[in-house]
Protein backbone atom coordinates (compact mmCIF):
# COMPACT_ATOMS: atom_id res chain seq x y z
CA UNK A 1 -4.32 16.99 7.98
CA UNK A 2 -6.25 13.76 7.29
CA UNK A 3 -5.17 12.07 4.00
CA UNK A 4 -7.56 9.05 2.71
CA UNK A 5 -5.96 6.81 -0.34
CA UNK A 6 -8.87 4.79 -2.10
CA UNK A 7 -7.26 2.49 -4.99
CA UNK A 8 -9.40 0.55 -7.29
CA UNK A 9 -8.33 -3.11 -7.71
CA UNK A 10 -6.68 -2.84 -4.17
CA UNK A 11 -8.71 -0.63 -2.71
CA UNK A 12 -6.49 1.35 0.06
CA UNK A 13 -7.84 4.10 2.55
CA UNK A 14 -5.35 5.76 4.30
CA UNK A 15 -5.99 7.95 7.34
CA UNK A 16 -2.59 9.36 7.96
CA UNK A 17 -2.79 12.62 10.93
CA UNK A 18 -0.35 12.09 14.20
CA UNK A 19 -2.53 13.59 16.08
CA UNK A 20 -5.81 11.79 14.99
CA UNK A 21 -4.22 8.50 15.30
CA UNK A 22 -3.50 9.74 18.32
CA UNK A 23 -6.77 10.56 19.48
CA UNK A 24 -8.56 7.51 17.52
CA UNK A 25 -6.63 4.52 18.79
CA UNK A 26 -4.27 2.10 17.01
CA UNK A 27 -3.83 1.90 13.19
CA UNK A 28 -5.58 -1.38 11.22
CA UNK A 29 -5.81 -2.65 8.42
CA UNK A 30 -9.15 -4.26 6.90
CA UNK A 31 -8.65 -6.15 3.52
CA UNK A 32 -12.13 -7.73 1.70
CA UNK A 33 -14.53 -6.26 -0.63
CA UNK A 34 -16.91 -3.50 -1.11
CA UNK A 35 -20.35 -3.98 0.78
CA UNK A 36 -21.69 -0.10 0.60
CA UNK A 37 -21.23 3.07 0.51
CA UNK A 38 -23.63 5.37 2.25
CA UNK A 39 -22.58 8.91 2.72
CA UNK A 40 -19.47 8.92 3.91
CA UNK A 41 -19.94 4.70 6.16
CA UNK A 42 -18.14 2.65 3.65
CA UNK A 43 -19.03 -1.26 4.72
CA UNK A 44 -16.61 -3.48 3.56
CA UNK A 45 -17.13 -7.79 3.64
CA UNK A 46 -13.69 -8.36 5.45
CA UNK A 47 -11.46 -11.75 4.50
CA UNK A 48 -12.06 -12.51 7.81
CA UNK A 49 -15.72 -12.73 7.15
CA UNK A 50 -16.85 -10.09 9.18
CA UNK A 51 -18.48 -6.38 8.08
CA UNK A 52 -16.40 -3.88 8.82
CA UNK A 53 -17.65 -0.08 9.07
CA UNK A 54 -15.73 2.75 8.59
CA UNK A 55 -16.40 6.29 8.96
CA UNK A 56 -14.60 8.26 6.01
CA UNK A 57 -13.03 12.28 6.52
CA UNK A 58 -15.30 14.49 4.98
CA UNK A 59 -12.29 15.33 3.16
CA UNK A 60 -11.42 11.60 1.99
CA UNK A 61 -9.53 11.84 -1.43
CA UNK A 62 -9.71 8.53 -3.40
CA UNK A 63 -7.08 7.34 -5.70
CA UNK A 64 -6.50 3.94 -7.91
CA UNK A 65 -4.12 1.97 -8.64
CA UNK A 66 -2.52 2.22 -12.20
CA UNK A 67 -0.52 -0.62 -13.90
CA UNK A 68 3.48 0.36 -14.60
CA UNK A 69 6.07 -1.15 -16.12
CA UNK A 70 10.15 -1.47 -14.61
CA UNK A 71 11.06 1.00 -17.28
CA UNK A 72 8.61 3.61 -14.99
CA UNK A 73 11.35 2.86 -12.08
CA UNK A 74 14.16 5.20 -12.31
CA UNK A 75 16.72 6.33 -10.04
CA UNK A 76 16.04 8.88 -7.32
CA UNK A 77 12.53 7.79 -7.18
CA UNK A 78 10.41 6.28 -4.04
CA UNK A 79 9.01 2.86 -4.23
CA UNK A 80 7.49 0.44 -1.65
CA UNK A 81 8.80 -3.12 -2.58
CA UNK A 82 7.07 -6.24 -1.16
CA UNK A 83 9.14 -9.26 -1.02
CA UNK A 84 9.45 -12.47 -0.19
CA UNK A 85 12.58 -15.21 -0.21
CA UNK A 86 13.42 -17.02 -3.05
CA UNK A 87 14.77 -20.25 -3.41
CA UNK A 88 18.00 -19.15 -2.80
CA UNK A 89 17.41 -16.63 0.17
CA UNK A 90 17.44 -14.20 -2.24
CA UNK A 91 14.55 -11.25 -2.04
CA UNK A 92 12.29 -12.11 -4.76
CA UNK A 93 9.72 -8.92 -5.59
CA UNK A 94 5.83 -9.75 -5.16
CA UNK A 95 4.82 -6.34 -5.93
CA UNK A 96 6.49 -2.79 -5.87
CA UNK A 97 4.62 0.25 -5.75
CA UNK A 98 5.59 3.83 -7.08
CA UNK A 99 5.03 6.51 -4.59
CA UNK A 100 4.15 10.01 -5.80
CA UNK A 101 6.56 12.13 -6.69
CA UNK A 102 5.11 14.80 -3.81
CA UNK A 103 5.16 12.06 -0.75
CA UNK A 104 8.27 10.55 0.63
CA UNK A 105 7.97 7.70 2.14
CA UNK A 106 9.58 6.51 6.13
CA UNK A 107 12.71 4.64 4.19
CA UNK A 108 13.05 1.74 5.34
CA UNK A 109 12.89 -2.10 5.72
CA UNK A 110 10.78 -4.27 8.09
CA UNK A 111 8.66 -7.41 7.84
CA UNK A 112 4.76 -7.16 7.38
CA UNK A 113 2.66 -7.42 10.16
CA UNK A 114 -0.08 -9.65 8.22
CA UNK A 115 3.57 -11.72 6.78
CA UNK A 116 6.03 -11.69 8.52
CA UNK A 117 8.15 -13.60 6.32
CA UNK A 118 7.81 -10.85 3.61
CA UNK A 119 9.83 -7.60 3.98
CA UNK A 120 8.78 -4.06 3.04
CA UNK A 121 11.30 -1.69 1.57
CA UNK A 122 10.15 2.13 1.30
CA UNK A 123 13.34 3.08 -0.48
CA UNK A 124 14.60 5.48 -2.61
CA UNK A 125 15.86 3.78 -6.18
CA UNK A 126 19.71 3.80 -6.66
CA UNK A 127 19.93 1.47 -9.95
CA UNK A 128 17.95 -1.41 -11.94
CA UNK A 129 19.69 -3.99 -14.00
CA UNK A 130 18.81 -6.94 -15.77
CA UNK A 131 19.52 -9.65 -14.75
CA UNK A 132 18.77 -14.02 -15.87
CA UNK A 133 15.74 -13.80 -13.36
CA UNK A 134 14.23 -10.39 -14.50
CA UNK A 135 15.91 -7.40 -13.21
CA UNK A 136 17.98 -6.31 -10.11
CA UNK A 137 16.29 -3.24 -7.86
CA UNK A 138 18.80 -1.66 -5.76
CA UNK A 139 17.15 -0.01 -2.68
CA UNK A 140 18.50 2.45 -0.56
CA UNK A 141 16.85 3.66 3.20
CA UNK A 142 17.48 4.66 6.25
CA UNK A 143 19.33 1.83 7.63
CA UNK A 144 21.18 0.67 4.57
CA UNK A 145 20.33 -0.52 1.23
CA UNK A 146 18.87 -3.79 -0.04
CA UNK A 147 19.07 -5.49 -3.64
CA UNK A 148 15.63 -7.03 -4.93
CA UNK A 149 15.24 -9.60 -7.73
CA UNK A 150 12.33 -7.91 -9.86
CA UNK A 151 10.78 -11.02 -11.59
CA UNK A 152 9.38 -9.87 -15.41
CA UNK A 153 5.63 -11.11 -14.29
CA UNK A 154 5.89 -8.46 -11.05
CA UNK A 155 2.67 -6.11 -10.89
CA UNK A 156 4.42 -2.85 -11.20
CA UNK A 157 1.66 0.11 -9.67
CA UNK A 158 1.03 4.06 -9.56
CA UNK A 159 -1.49 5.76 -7.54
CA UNK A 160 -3.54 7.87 -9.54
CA UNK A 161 -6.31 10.28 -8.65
CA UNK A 162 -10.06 8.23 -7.99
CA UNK A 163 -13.36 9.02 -7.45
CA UNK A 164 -15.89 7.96 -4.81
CA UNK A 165 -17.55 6.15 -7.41
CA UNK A 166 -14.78 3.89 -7.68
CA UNK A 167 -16.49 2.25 -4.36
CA UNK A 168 -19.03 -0.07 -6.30
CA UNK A 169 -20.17 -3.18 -4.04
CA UNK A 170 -17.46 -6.14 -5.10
CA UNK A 171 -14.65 -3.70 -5.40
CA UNK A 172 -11.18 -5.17 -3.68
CA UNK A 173 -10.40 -2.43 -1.08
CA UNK A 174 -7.88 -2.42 1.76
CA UNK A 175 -8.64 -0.15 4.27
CA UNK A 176 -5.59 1.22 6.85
CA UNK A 177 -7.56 3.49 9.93
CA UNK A 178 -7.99 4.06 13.26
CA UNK A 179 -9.48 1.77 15.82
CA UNK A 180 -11.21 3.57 18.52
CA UNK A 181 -12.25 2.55 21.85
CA UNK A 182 -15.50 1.73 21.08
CA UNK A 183 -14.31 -0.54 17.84
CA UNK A 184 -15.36 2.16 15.31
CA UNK A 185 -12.74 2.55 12.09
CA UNK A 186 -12.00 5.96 11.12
């Protein structure tokens, strides 16, 4: 099955199948903005400066983004927490991410590819407290458990169902696909 995730503001399609991956080539990741959208050949102005093309599922379903606050965060639940260090080696939050309630996540922790001196935790929630510097997230994944300073000024998001139209030229989009042999993104 071949799942697509469109968010408005950060625009994300996600092509997630084993088998198509597979098949398809290695997984990337192209950040930028909007060009097109003609039938189903999204062209998106890269941050590298390049057009990128990518062929979309027939089946693509798009979603957005939705602002949330820590109060949305509650125990038991899946998030994916980017973070960086603080000024006193402490993980700071830069943005965490509420997964649907129907998807759990790989848990885990691991640097980012495009940073690696930022972490992401996919972890299940085991408590938030406050705390002087905002609020205290403990994580909990595979491989142990991690707490996460939550500044008060941290984007908080939801995924929320989309519509194609949400792909207006200018729109911030990242796009995570597969990279064929012949350079095509699906």
């Amino acid at each position: 099955m071949r799942a697509v995730l469109i968010a408005l503001g950060t625009v994300a399609v996600l092509l997630s199948a084993p088998v198509f991956a597979q098949q398809q080539g290695p997984q990337v990741r192209v950040i930028g903005t909007v060009d097109k959208l003609d039938g189903k050949t999204l062209t998106v102005n890269s941050k590298e400066g390049k057009k990128e093309m990518i062929q979309l599922a027939a089946d693509a379903n798009v979603s957005t983004n939705v602002k949330k606050t820590l109060a949305d965060v509650k125990p038991g639940e899946f998030v994916a927490i980017t973070s960086g260090k603080g000024k006193n080696g402490e993980d700071r939050a830069i943005e965490v991410r509420i997964f649907d309630k129907n998807r759990v996540p790989n848990l885990n922790q691991f640097p980012l590819e495009f940073a690696p001196d930022n972490l992401m935790t996919n972890a299940a929630v085991a408590e938030v407290q406050s705390s002087p510097d905002g609020s205290l997230l403990k994580a909990k994944f595979s491989t142990g458990e991690s707490t996460i300073v939550v500044p008060p000024d941290t984007p908080i998001l939801a995924s929320a169902p989309g519509s194609m139209d949400m792909l207006k030229p200018g729109a911030n989009v990242t796009v995570i696909g597969n990279k064929g042999a012949d350079g095509t993104i699906s």
